[in-house]
N, C-alpha and C. Protein backbone atom coordinates (compact mmCIF):
# COMPACT_ATOMS: atom_id res chain seq x y z
N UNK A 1 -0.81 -64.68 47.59
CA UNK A 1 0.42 -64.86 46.86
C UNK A 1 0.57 -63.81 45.76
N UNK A 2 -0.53 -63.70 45.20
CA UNK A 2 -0.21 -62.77 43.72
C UNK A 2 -0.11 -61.37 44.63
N UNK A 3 -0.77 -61.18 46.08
CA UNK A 3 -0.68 -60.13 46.38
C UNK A 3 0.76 -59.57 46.58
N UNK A 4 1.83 -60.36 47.22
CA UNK A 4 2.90 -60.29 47.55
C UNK A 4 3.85 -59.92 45.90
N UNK A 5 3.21 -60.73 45.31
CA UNK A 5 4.31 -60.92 43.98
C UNK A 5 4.03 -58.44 43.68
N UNK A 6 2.85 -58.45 44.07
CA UNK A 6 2.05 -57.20 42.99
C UNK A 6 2.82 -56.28 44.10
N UNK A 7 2.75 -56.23 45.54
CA UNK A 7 3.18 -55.08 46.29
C UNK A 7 5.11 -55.51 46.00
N UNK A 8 6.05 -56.46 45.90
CA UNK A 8 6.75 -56.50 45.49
C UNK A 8 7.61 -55.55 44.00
N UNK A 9 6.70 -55.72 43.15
CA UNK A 9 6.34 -54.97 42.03
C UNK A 9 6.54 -53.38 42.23
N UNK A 10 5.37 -53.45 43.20
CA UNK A 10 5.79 -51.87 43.36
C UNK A 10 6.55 -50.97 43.90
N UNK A 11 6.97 -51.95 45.08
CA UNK A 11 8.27 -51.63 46.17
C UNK A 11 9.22 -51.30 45.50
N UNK A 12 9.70 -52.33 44.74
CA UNK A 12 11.06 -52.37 44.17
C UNK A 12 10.94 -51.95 42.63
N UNK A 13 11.81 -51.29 42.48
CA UNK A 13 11.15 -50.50 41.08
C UNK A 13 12.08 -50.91 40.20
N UNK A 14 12.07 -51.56 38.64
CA UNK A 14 12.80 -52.47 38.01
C UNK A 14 14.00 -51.31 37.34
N UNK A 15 15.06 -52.07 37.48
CA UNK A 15 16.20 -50.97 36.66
C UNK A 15 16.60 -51.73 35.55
N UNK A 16 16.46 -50.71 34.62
CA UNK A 16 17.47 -51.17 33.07
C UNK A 16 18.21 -50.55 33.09
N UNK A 17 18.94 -51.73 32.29
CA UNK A 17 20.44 -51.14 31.67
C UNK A 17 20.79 -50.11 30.67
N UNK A 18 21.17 -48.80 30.92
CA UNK A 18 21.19 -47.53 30.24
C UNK A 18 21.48 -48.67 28.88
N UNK A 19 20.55 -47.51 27.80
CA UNK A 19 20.73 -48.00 26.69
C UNK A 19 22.32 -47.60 26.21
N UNK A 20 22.82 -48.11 25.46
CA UNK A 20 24.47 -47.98 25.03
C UNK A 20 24.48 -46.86 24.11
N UNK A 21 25.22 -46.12 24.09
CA UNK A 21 25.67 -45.02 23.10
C UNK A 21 26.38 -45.11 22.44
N UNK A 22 25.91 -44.66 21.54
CA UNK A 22 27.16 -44.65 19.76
C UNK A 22 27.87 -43.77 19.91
N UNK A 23 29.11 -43.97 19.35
CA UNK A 23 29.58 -42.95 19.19
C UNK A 23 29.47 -42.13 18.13
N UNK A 24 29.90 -40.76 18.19
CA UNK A 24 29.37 -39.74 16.94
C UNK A 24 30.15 -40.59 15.67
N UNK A 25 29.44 -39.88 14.58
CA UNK A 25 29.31 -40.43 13.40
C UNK A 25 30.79 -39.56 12.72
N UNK A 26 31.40 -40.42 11.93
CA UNK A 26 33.32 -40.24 11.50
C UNK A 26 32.75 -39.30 10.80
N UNK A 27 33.43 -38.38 11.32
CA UNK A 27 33.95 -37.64 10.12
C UNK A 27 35.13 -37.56 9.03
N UNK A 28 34.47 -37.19 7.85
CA UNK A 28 35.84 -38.05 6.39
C UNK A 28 36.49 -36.65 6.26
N UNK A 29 37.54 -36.67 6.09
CA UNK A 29 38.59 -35.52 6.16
C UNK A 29 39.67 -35.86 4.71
N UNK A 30 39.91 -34.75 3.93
CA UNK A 30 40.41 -35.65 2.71
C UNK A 30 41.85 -35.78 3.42
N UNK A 31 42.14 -37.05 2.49
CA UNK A 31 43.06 -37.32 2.64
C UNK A 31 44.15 -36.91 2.26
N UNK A 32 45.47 -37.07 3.35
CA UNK A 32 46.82 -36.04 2.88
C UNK A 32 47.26 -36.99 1.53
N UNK A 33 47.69 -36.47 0.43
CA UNK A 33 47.94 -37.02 -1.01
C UNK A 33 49.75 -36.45 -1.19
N UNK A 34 50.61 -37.43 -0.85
CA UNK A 34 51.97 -37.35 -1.22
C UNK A 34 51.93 -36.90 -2.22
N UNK A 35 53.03 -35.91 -2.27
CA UNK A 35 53.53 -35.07 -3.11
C UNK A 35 53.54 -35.93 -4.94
N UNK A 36 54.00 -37.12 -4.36
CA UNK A 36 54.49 -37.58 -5.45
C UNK A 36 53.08 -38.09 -6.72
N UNK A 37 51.93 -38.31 -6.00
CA UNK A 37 50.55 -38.65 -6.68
C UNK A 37 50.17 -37.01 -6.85
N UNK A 38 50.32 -36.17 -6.45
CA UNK A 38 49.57 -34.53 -6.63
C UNK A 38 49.82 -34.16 -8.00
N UNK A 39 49.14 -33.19 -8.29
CA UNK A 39 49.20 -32.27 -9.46
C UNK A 39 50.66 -31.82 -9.74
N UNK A 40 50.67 -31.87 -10.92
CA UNK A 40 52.20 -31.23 -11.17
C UNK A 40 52.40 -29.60 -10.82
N UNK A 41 51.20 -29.38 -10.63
CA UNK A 41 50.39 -27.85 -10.13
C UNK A 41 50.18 -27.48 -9.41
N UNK A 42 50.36 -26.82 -7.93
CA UNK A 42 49.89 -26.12 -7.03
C UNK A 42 48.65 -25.40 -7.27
N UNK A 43 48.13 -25.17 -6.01
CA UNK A 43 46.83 -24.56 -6.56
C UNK A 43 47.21 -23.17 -6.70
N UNK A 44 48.15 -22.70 -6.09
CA UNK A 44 48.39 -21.34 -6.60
C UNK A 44 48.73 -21.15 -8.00
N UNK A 45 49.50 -21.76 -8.56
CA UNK A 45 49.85 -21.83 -9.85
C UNK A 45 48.45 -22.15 -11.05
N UNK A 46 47.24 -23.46 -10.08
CA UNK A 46 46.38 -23.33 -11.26
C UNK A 46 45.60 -22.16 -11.27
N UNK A 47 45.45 -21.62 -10.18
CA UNK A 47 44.78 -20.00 -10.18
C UNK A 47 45.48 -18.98 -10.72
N UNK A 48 46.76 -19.43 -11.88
CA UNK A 48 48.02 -18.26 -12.53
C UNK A 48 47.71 -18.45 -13.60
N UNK A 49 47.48 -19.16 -14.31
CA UNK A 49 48.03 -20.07 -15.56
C UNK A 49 49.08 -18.66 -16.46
N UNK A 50 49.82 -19.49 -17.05
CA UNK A 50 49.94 -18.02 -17.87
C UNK A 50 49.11 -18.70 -19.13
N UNK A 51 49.85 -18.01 -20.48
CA UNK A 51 49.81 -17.71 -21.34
C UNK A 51 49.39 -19.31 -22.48
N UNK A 52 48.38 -19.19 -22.99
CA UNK A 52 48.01 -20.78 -23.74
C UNK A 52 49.34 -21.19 -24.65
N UNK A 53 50.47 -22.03 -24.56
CA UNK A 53 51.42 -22.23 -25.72
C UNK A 53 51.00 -23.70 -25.90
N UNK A 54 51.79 -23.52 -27.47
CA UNK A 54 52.01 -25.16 -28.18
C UNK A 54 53.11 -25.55 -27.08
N UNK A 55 53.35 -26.84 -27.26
CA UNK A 55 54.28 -27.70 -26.56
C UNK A 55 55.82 -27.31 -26.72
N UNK A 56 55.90 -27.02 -28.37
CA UNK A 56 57.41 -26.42 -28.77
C UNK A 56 57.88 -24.64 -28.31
N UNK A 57 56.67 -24.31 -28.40
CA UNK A 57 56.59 -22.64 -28.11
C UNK A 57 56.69 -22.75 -26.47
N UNK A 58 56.57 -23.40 -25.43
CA UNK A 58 56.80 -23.41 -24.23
C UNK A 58 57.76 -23.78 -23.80
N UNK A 59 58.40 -25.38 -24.78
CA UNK A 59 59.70 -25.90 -24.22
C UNK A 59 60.78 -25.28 -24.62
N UNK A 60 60.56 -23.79 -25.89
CA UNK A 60 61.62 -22.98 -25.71
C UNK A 60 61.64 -21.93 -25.38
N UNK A 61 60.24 -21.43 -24.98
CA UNK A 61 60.63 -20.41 -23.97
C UNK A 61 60.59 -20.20 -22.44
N UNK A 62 61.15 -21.70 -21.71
CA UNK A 62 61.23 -22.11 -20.67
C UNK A 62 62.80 -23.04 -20.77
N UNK A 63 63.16 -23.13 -22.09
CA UNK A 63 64.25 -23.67 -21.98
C UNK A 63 64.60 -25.11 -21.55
N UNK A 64 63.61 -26.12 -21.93
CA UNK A 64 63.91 -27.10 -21.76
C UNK A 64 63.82 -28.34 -22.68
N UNK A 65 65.18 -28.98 -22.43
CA UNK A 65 65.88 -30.22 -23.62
C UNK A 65 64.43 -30.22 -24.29
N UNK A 66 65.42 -31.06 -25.70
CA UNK A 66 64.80 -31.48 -26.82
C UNK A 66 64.04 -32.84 -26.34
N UNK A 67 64.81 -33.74 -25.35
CA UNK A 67 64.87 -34.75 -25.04
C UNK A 67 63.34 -35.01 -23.58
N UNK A 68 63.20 -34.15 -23.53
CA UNK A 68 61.95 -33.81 -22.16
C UNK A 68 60.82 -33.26 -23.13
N UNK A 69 60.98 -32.33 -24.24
CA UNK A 69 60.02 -31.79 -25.13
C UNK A 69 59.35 -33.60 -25.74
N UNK A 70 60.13 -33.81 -26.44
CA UNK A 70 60.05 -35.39 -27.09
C UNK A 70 59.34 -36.32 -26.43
N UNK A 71 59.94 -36.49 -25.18
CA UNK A 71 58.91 -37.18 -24.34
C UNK A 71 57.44 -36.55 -23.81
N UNK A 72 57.55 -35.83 -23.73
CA UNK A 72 56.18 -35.13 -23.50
C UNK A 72 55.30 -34.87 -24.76
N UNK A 73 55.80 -35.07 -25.67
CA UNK A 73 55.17 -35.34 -27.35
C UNK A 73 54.57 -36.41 -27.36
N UNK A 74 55.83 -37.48 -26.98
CA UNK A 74 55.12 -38.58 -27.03
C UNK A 74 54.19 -39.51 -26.27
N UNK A 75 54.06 -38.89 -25.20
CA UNK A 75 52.76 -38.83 -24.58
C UNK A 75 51.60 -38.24 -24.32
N UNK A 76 51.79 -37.18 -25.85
CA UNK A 76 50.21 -36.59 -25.73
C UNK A 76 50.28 -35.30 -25.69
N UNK A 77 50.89 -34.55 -24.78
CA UNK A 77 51.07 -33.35 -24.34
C UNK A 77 50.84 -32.23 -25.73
N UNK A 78 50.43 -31.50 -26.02
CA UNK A 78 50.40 -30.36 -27.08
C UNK A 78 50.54 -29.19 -26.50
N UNK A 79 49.82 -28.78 -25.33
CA UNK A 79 49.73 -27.72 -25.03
C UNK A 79 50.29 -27.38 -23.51
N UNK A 80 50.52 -26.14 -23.49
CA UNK A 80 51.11 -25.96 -21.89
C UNK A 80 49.88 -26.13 -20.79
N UNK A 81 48.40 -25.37 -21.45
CA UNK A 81 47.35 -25.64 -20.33
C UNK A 81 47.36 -27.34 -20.24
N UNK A 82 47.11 -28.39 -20.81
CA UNK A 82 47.11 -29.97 -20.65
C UNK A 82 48.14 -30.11 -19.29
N UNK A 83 49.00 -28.99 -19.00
CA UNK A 83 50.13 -29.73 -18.18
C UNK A 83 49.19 -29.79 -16.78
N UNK A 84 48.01 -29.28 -16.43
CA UNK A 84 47.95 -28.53 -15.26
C UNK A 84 46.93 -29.70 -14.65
N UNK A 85 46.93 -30.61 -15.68
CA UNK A 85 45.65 -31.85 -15.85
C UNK A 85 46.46 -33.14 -15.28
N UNK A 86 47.91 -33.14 -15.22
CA UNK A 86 48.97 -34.13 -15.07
C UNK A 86 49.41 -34.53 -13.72
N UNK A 87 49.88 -35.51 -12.93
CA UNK A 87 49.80 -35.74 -11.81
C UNK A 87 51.60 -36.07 -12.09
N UNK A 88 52.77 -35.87 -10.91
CA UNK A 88 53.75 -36.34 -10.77
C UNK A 88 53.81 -37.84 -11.27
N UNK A 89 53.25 -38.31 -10.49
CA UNK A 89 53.09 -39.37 -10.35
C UNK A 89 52.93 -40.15 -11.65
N UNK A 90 51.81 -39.50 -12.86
CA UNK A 90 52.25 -40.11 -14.02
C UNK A 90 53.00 -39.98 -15.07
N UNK A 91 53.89 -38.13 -14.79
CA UNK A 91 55.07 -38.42 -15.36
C UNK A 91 56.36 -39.24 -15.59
N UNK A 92 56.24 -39.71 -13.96
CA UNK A 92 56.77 -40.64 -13.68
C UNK A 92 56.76 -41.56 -14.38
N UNK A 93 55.94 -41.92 -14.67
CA UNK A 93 55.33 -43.51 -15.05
C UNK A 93 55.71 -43.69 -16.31
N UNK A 94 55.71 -42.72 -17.09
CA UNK A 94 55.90 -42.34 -18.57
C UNK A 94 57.40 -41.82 -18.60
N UNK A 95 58.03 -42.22 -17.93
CA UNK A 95 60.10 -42.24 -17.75
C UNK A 95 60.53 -41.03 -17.64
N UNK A 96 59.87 -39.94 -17.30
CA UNK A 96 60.56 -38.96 -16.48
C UNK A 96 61.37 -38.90 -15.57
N UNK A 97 62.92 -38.27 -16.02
CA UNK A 97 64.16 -38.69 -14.90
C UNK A 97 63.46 -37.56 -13.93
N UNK A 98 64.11 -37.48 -12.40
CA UNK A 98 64.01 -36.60 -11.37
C UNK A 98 64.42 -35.17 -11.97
N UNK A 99 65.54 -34.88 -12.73
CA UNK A 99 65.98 -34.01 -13.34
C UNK A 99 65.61 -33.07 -14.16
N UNK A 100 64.48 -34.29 -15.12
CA UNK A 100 63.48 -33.68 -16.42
C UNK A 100 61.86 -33.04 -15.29
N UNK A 101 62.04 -33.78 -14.48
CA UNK A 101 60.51 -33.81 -13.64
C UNK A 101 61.02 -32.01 -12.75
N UNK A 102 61.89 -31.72 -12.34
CA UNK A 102 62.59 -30.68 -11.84
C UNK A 102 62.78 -29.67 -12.65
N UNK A 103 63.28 -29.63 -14.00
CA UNK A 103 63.12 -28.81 -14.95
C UNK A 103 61.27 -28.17 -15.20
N UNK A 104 60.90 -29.21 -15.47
CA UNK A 104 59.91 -28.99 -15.90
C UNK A 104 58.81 -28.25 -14.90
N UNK A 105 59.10 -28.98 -13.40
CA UNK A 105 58.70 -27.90 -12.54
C UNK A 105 58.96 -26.38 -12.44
N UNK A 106 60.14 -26.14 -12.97
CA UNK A 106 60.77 -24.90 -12.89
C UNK A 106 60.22 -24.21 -13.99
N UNK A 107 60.02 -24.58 -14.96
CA UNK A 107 59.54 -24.05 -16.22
C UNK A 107 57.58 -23.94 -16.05
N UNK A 108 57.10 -24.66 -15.17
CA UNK A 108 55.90 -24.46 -14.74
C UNK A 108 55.67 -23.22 -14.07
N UNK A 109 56.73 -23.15 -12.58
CA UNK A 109 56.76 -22.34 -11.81
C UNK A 109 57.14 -20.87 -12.87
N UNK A 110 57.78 -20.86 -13.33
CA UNK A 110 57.95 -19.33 -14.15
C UNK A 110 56.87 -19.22 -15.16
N UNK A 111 56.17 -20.11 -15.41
CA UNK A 111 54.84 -19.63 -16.67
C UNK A 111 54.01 -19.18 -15.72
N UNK A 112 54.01 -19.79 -14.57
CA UNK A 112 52.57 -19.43 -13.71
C UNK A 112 53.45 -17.80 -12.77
N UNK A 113 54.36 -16.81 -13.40
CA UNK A 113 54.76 -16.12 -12.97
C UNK A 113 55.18 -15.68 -11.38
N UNK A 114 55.90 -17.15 -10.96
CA UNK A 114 56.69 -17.54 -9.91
C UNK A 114 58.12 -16.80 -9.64
């Protein structure tokens, strides 16, 4: 009997089940960041900067309201480099109309000699 069980054994040769494969390991890719959370800055522009100004020395020689200078006072702002530290997104937050947020882009874009 054990003989049968042992030449059995050897006849038939036992199959496993391929071990399972993983799949490759994720790769993290950054993530696309809407315009509206990004830097108020392009990276071309932070690789420009111009010229270091006070807050008043920039908002008039970029030409923009008393009323956008003021608010940007009153949240801190002193200097034109601080702007490059700022995200849309929390000008926003701090009551920037579309208009003032547009200006102020424009007045970015020409310091960073756009």
């Amino acid at each position: 009997m054990f003989q049968a069980i042992r030449a059995a054994s050897v006849l038939e040769p036992v199959h496993h089940a391929p071990a399972p494969t993983l799949p490759p390991p994720a790769v993290l890719l950054p993530l696309a960041v809407p315009a509206s959370l990004g830097s108020l800055l392009s990276s071309t522009q932070l690789a420009s900067l111009g010229p270091r100004m006070n807050l008043t020395d920039f908002c008039s020689a970029y030409e923009l309201s008393q009323i956008l200078q003021s608010k940007l006072s009153d949240h801190g702002f002193t200097s034109s480099h601080s702007l490059r530290y700022v995200t849309v997104d929390d000008l926003q937050k701090v009551g920037l109309l579309c208009g003032e947020l547009a200006e102020l882009k424009d007045a970015v874009a020409r310091w960073c000699g756009e």
